[in-house]
Protein backbone atom coordinates (compact mmCIF):
# COMPACT_ATOMS: atom_id res chain seq x y z
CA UNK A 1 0.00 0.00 0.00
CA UNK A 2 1.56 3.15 -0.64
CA UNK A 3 2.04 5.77 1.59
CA UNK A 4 0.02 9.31 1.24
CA UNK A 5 0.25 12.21 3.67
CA UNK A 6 -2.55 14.88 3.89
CA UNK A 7 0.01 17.48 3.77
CA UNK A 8 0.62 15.78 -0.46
CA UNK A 9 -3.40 15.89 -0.98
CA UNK A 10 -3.45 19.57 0.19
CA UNK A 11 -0.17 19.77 -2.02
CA UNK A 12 -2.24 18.89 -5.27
CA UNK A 13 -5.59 19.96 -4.52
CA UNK A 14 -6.93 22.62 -6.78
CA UNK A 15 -8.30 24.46 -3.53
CA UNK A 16 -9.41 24.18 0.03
CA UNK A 17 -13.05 23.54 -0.96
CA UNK A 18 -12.00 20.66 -3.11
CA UNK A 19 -9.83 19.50 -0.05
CA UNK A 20 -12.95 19.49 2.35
CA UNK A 21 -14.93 17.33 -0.17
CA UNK A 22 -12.78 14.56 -0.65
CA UNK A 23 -12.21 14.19 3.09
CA UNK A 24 -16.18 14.21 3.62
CA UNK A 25 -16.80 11.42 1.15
CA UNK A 26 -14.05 9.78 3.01
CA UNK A 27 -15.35 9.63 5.85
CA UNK A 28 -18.71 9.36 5.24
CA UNK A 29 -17.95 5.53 3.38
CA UNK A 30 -18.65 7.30 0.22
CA UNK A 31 -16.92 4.16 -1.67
CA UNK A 32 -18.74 1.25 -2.49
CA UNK A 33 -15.17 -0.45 -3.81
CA UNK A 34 -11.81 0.17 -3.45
CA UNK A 35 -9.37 -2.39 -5.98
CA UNK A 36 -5.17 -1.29 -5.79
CA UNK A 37 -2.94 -3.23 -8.48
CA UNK A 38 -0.63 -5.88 -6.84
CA UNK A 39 2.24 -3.85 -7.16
CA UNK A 40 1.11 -0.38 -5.50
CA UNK A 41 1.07 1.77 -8.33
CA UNK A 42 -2.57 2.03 -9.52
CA UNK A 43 -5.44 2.40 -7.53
CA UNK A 44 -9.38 2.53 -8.17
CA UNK A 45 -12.52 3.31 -6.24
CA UNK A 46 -16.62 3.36 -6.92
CA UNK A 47 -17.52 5.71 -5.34
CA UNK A 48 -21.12 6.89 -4.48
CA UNK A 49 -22.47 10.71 -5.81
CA UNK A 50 -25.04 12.60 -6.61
CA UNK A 51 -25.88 10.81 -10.63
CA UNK A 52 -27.69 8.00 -10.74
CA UNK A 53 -24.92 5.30 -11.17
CA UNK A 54 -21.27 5.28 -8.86
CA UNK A 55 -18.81 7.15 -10.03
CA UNK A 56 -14.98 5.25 -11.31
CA UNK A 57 -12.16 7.14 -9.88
CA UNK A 58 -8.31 6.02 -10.58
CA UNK A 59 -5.01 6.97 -9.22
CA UNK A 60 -2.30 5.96 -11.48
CA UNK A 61 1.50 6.42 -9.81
CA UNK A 62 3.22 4.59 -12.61
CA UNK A 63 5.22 7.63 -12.50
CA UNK A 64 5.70 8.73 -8.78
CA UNK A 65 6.27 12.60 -9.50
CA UNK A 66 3.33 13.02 -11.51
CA UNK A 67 0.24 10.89 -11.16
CA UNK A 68 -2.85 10.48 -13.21
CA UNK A 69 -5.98 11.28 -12.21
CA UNK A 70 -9.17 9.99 -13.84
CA UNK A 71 -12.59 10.25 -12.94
CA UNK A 72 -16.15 9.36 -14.41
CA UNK A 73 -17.80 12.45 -12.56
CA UNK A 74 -18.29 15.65 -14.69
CA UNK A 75 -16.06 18.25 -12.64
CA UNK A 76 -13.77 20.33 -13.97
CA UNK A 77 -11.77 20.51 -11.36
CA UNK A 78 -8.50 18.68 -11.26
CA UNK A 79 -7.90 16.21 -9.64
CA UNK A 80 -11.89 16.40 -8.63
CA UNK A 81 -12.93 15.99 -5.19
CA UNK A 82 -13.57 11.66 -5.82
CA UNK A 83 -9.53 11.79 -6.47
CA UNK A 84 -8.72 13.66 -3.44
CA UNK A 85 -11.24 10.93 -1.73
CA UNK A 86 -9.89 8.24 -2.96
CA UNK A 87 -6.49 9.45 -1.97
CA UNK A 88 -7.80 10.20 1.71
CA UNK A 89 -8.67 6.50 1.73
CA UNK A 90 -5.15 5.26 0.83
CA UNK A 91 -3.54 7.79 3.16
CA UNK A 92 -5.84 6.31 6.22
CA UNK A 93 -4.72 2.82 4.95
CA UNK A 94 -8.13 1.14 4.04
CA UNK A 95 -8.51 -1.45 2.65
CA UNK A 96 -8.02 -2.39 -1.09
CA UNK A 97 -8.66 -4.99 -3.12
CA UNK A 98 -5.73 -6.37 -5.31
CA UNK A 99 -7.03 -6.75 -9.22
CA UNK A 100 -5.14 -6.45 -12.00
CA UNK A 101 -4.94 -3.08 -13.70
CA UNK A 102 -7.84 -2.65 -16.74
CA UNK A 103 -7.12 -2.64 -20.47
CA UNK A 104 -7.89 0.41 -20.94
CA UNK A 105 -5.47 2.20 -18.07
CA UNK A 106 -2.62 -0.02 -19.89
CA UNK A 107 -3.53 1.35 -23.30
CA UNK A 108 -3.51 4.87 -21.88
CA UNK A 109 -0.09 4.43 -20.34
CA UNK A 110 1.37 3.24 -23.58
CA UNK A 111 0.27 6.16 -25.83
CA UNK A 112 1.40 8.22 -23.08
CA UNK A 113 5.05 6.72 -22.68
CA UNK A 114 4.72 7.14 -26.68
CA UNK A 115 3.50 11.05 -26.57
CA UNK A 116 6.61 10.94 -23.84
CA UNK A 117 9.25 9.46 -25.86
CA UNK A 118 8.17 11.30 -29.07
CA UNK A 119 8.47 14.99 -27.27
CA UNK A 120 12.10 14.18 -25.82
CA UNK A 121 13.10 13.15 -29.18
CA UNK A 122 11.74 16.45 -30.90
CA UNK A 123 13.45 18.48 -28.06
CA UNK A 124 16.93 16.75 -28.95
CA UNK A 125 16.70 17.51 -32.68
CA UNK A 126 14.91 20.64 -32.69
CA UNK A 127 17.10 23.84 -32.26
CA UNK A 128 15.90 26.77 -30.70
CA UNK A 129 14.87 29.07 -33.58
CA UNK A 130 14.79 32.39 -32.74
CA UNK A 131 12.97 35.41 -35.13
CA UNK A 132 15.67 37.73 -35.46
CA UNK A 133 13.30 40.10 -37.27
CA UNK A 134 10.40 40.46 -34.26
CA UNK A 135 13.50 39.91 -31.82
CA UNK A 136 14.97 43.17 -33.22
CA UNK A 137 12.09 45.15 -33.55
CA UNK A 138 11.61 43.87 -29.81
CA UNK A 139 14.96 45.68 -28.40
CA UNK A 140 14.56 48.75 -30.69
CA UNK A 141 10.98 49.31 -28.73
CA UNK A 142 12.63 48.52 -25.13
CA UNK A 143 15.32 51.47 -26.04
CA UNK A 144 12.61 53.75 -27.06
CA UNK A 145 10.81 53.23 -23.88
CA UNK A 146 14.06 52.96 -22.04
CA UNK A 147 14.58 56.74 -23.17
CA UNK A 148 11.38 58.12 -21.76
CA UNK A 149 12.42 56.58 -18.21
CA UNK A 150 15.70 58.21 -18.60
CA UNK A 151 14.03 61.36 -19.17
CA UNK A 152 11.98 61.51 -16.39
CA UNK A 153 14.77 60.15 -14.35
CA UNK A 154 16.71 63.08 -15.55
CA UNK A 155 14.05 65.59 -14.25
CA UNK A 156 13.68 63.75 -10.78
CA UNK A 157 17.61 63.49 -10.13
CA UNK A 158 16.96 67.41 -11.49
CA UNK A 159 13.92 68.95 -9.67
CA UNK A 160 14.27 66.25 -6.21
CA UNK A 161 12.06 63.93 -4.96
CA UNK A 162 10.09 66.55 -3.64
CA UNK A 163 9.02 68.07 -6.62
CA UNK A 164 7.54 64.44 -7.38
CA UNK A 165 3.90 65.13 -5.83
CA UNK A 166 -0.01 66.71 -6.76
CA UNK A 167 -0.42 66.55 -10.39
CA UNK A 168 2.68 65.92 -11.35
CA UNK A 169 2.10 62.32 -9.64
CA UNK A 170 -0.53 61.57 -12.49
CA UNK A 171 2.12 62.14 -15.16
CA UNK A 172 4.32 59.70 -13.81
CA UNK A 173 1.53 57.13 -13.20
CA UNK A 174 0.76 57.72 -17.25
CA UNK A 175 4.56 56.72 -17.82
CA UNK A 176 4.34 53.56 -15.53
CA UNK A 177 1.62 52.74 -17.90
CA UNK A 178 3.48 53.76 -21.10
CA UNK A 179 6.21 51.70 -19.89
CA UNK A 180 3.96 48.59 -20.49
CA UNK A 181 3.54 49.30 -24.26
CA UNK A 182 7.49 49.33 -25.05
CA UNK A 183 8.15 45.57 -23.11
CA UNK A 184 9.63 47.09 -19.79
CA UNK A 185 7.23 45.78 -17.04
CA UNK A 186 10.02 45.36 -14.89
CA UNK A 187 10.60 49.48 -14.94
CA UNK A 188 7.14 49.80 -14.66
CA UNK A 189 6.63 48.33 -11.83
CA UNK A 190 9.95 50.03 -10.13
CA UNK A 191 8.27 53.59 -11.01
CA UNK A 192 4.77 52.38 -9.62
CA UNK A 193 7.09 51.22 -6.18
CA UNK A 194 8.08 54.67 -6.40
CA UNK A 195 5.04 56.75 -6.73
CA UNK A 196 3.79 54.58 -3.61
CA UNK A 197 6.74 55.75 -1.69
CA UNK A 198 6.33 59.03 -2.20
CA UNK A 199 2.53 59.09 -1.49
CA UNK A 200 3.21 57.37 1.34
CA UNK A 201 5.40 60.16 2.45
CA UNK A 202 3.63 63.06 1.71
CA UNK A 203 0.65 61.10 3.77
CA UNK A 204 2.69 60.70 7.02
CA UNK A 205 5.96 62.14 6.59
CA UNK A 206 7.84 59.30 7.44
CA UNK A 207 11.71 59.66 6.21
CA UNK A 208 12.04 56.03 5.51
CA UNK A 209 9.35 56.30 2.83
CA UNK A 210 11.12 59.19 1.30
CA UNK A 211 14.89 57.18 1.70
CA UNK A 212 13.14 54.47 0.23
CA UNK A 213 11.85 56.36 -2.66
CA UNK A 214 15.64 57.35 -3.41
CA UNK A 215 17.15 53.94 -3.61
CA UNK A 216 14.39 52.63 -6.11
CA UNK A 217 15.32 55.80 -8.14
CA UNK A 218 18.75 54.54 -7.47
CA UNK A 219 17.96 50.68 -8.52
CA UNK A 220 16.15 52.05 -11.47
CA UNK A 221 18.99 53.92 -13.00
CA UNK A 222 20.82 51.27 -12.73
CA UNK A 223 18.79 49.11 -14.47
CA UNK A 224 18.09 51.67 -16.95
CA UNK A 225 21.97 52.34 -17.70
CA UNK A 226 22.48 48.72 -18.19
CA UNK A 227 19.96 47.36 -19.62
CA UNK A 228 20.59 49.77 -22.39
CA UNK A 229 23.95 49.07 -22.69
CA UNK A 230 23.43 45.10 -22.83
CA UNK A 231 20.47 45.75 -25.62
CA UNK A 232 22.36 48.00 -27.80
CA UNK A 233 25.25 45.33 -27.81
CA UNK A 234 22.91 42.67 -28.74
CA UNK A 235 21.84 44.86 -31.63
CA UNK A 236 24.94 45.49 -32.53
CA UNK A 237 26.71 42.21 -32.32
CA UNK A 238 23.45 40.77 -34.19
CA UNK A 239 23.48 38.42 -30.83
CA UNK A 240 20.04 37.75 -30.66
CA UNK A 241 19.23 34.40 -28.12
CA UNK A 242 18.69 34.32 -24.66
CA UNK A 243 21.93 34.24 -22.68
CA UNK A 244 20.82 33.90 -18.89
CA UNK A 245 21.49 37.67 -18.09
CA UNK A 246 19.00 38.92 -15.39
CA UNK A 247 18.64 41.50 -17.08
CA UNK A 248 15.49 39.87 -19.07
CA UNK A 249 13.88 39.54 -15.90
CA UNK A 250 14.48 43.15 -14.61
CA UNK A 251 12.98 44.60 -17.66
CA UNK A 252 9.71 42.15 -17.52
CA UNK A 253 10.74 39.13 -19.20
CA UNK A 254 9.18 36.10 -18.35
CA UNK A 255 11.37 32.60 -18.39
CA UNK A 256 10.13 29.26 -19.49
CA UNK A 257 11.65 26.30 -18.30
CA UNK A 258 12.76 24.93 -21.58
CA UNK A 259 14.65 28.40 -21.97
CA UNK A 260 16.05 28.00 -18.68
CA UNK A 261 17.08 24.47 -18.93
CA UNK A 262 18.68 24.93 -22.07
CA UNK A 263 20.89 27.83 -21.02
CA UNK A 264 21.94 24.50 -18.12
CA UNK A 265 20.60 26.10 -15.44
CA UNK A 266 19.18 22.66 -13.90
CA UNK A 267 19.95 19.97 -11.38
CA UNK A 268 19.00 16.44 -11.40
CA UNK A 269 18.12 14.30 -8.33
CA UNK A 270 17.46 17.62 -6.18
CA UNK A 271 16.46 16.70 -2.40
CA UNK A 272 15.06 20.47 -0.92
CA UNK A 273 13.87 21.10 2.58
CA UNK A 274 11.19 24.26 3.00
CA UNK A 275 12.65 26.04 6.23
CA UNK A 276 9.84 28.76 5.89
CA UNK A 277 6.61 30.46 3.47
CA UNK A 278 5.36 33.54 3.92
CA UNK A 279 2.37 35.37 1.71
CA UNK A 280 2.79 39.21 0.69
CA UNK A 281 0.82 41.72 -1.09
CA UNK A 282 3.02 43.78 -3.72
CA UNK A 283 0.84 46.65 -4.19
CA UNK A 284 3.14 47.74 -7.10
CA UNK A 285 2.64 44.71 -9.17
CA UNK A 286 -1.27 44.42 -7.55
CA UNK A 287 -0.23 41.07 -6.74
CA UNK A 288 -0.39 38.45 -4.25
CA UNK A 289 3.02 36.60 -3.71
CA UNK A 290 3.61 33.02 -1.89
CA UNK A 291 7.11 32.97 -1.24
CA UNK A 292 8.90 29.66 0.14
CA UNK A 293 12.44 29.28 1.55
CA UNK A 294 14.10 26.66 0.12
CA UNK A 295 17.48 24.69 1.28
CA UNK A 296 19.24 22.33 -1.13
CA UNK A 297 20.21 19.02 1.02
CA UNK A 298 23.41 18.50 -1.00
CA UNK A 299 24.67 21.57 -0.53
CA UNK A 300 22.95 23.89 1.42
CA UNK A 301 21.92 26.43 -0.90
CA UNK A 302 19.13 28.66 0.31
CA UNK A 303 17.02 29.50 -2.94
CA UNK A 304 13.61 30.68 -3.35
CA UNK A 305 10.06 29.63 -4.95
CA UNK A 306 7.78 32.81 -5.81
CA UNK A 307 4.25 32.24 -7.16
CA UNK A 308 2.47 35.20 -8.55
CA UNK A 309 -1.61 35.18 -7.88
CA UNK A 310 -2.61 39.42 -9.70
CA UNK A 311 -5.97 40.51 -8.42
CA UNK A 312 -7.52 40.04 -11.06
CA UNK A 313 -7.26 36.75 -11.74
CA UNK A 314 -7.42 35.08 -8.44
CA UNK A 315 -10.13 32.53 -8.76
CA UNK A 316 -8.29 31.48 -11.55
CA UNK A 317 -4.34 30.95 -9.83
CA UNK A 318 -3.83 28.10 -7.00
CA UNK A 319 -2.18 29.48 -4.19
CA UNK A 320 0.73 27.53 -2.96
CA UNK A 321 1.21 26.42 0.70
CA UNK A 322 3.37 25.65 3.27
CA UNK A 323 5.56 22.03 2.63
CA UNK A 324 6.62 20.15 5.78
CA UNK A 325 7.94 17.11 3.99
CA UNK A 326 11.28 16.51 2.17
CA UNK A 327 10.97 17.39 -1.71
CA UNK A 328 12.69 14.92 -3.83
CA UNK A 329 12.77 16.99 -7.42
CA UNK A 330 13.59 15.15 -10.76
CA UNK A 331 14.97 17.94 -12.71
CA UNK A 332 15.35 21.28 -10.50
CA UNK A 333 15.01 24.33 -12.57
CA UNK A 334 17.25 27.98 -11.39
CA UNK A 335 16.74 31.36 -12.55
CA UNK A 336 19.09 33.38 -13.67
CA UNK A 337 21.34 35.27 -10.61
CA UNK A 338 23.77 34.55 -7.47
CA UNK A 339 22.72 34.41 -4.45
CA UNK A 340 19.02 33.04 -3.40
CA UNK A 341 18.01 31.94 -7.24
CA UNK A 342 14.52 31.25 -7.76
CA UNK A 343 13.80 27.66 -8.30
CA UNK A 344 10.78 25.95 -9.86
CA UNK A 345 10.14 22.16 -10.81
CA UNK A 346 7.59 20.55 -12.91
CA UNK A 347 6.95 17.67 -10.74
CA UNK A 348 8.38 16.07 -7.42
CA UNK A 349 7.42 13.44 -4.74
CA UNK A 350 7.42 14.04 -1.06
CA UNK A 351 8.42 12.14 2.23
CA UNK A 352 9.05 12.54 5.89
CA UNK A 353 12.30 14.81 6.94
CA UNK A 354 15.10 12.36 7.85
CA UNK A 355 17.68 13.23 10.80
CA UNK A 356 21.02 12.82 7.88
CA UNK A 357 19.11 15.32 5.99
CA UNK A 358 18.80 18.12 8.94
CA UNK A 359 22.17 17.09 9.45
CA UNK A 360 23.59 18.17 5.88
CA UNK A 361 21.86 21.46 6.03
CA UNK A 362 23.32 21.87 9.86
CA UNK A 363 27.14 20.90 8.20
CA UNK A 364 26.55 23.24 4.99
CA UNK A 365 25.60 26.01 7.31
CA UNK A 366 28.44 29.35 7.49
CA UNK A 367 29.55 29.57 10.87
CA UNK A 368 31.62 32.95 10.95
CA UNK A 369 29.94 36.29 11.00
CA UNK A 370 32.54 38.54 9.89
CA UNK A 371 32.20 36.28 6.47
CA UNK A 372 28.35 35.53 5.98
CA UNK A 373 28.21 39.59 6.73
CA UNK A 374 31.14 39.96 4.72
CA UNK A 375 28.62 37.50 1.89
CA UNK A 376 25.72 40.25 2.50
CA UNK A 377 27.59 43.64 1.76
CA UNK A 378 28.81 41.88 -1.49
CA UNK A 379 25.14 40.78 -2.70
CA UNK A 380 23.71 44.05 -1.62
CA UNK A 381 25.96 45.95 -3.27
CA UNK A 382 24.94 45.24 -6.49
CA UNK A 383 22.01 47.67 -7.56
CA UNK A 384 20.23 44.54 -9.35
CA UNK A 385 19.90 42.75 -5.99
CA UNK A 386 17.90 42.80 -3.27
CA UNK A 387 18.73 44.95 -0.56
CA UNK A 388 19.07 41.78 1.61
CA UNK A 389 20.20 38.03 1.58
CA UNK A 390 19.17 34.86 2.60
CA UNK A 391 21.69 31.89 4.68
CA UNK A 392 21.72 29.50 6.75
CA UNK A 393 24.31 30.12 10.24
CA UNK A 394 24.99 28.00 12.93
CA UNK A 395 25.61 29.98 15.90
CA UNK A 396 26.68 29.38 19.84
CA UNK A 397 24.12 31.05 21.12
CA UNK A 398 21.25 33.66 21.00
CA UNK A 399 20.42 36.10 23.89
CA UNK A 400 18.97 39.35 25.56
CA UNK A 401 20.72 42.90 25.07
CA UNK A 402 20.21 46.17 26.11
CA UNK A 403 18.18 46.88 22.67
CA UNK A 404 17.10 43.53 22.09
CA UNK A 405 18.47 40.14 21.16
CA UNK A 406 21.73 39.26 19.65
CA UNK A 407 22.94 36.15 17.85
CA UNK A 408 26.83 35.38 18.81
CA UNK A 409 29.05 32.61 16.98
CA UNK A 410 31.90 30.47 17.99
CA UNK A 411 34.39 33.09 17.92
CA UNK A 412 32.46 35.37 20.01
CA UNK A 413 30.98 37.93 17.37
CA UNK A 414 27.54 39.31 17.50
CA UNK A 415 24.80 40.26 14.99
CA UNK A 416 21.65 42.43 16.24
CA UNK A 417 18.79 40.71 15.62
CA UNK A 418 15.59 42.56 14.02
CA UNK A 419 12.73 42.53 12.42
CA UNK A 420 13.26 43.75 8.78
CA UNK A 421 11.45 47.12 8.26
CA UNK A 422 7.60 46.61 6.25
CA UNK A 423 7.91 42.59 6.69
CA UNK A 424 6.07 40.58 8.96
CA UNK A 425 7.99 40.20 12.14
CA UNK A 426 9.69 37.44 13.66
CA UNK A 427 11.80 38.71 17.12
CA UNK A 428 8.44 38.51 19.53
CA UNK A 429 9.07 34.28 19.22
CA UNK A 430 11.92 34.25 20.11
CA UNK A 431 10.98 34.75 23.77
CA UNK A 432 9.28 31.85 23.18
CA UNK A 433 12.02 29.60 22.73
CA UNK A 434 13.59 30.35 26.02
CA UNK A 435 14.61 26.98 26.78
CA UNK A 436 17.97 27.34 26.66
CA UNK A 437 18.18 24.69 23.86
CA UNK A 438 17.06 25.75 21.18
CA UNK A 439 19.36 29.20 21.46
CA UNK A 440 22.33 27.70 21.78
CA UNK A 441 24.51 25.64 19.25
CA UNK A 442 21.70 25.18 16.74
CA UNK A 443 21.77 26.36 13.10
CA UNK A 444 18.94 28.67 12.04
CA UNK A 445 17.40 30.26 8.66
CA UNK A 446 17.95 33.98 8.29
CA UNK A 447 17.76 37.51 7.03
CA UNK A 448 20.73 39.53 6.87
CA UNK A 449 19.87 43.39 5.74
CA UNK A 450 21.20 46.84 5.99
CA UNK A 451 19.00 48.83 8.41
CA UNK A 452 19.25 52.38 6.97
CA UNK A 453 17.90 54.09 10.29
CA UNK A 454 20.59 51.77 12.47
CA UNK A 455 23.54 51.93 9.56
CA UNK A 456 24.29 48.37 9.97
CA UNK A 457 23.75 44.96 9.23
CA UNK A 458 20.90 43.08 11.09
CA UNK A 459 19.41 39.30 11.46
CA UNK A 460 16.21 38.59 11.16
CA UNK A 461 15.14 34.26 11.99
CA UNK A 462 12.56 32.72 10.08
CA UNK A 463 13.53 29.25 10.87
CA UNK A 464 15.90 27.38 13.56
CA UNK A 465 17.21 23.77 11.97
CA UNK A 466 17.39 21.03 14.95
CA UNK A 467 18.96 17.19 14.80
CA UNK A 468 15.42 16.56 14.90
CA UNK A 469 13.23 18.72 13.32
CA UNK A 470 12.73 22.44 11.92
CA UNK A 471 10.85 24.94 14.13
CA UNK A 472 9.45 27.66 12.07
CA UNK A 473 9.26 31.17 13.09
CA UNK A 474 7.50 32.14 9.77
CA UNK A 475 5.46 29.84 7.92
């Protein structure tokens, strides 16, 4: 019988609603029969609804990464609430008859090992093609619209932020908008971030809106200079394909995974461990965000999933949840960038957190401040990045201060730890956790980012990693 956790139905549900369904007919007896092939991989259920005749539900895990639903029931919802029941039954380890799998589920896996086999063959001879003609007339319209942020750029570093308010706020709002027409959402977005910033200031007078407001200005002249540079040499090197800079990103681009995966920005056999998820609201981008912390078993890497749900279109965009199992990922997929890449996968299997995995992360995890800080200045630096930078430190110990709490390591350095300015906080657990064993000689998940207001470099946990388990400070 193979082994299904709710946390995996939750995982592939289509929504909550769909999730509270299947459990209901579960429990309820809603199936009539229950058969399982001899060798685990495909199970089947009648199952009782509201037509006249049962409903036939299948599980097929023929390939353990990505099963196949099927079900007789007219939902469009995928996998349908019968699925998710007939998974609730296997997880609560019913039981099954053993039958041998039907004709037509062994047709069905043929053609699709044939589908299979006949896309990877088409991927190995086919070469990307790329339309120099529509790629060309693509950068020329991205320098064009790169000119009108430079001009109003120009007349900001010119007049002052200050000047940036009343009517004049409209104008710039028109640009943001503009901006969309020449393929440079990623501009746009950094000039809406700033018109929010500065309304936010003139609202409450708050200086950190207004120093905010100056390093976006800062960030998007940066972009601006480069990203103009790196077009014009395409152009004029005729060098047309996509070469991994994240610069495509910052202007709006939007990766596939093909494009990424071609570029060999992939790793096979990838074993991650979430250490924390968090949900934010980018009012810039009128988006909801579900942001997971990643950590690479193998290595340690901290990377980061990001799934965008826009207002507009939120029935239509699952929204992601928190993982508490072990992610075993055929063919890991990284964006473009250093430090913290964004990850995504097309399909993985999950399983209970083993001690030798907490262990790797705990071995893989820096141990000096003067160099993880050392790590931070050198990411943050760099106008592209963010102004802060995910790792995982072990430290010797974490205690009360005059202004707080401090994290100290082995050679007797400290780190003031705070709550990053406009994110949800973290420092009020940590009282919490006054044990004693859990703050001393443990490894933990962190923030480290400049504080303008304190001029220094500051911790924030989200996660502390155990031998036994990982206690979340931030789901």
């Amino acid at each position: 019988m193979k082994k299904i956790s709710e946390q995996y139905i939750t995982m592939i549900a289509p929504n909550a609603n769909a999730v509270n369904n299947g459990r209901k007919i579960s429990q309820k007896g809603g199936f009539v029969k229950r058969l399982c092939s001899e060798d685990g991989a495909f199970y089947m259920g009648e199952c009782s609804g509201s037509g006249k005749s049962n409903y036939i539900t299948s599980a097929d895990f023929i390939e353990e990464e990505s099963p196949v639903f099927r079900c007789s029931c007219p939902s469009r919802q995928f996998p349908c609430k019968h699925s998710l029941a007939l998974l609730f039954e296997i997880s609560q380890g019913k039981g099954f008859e053993v039958c041998e799998i039907p004709e037509d589920i062994l047709q069905k896996r043929q053609k699709k090992e044939a589908r299979t086999a006949k896309a990877k063959e088409g991927k190995k001879a086919a070469k990307p093609r790329v339309n120099k003609a529509a790629r060309t007339k693509k950068i020329k319209k991205q320098l064009e619209g790169l000119g009108l942020a430079e001009e109003m750029m120009h007349s900001l570093l010119s007049a002052g932020l200050g000047t940036m308010g009343g009517g004049s706020v409209k104008t710039y709002r028109d640009l943001a908008k503009q901006l969309g027409d020449y393929y440079l959402v990623g501009p746009q977005i950094s000039i809406n971030r700033l018109i929010l910033e500065i309304e936010a200031f003139q609202k409450d007078g708050d200086s950190r809106h207004y120093k905010e407001a100056a390093r976006i200005l800062v960030q998007l002249r940066s972009v601006v200079k480069k990203a103009r540079a790196y077009l014009e040499e395409k152009l004029e090197k005729e060098e047309l394909e996509d070469d991994g800079s994240v610069l495509f990103e910052e202007l709006g681009g939007i990766w596939k995974l093909d494009q990424l995966q071609a570029l060999g920005l992939k790793k096979e056999n990838a074993c991650l461990l979430q250490l924390s998820f968090q949900v934010v609201y980018d009012d810039a981008r009128k988006e909801f965000i579900d942001i997971g912390w990643w950590a690479d078993v193998e290595t340690g890497e901290v990377a980061v999933t990001q799934n965008f749900r826009p207002v507009k279109a939120l029935k239509y965009v699952k929204q992601e949840d928190t993982v508490f199992e072990a992610a075993s990922v055929p063919i890991l997929t990284y964006y473009p960038g250093e430090m913290n890449r964004r990850i995504r996968w097309e399909s993985a299997s999950y399983g209970p957190i083993a001690k030798e995995q907490l262990a790797s992360l705990r071995a893989h995890a820096e141990d000096s401040l003067p160099v993880a800080v050392k790590k931070v200045k050198n990411h943050i630096k760099n106008t592209l990045s963010e102004n802060y930078a995910m790792l995982l430190f072990a430290y010797q110990r974490i205690g009360k201060a005059e202004d707080g709490f401090v994290l100290q390591d082995a050679e007797g350095n400290t780190i003031q730890m705070e709550d990053m300015p406009g994110m949800e906080g973290t420092i009020h657990q940590i009282p919490m956790l006054m044990d004693g064993a859990l703050l001393e000689g443990q490894a933990l998940l962190g923030k480290f980012f400049y504080w303008e207001e304190k001029r220094r470099i500051c911790l924030q946990p989200y996660s502390i990693i155990t031998e036994e388990q990982v206690i979340r400070l931030l789901y």
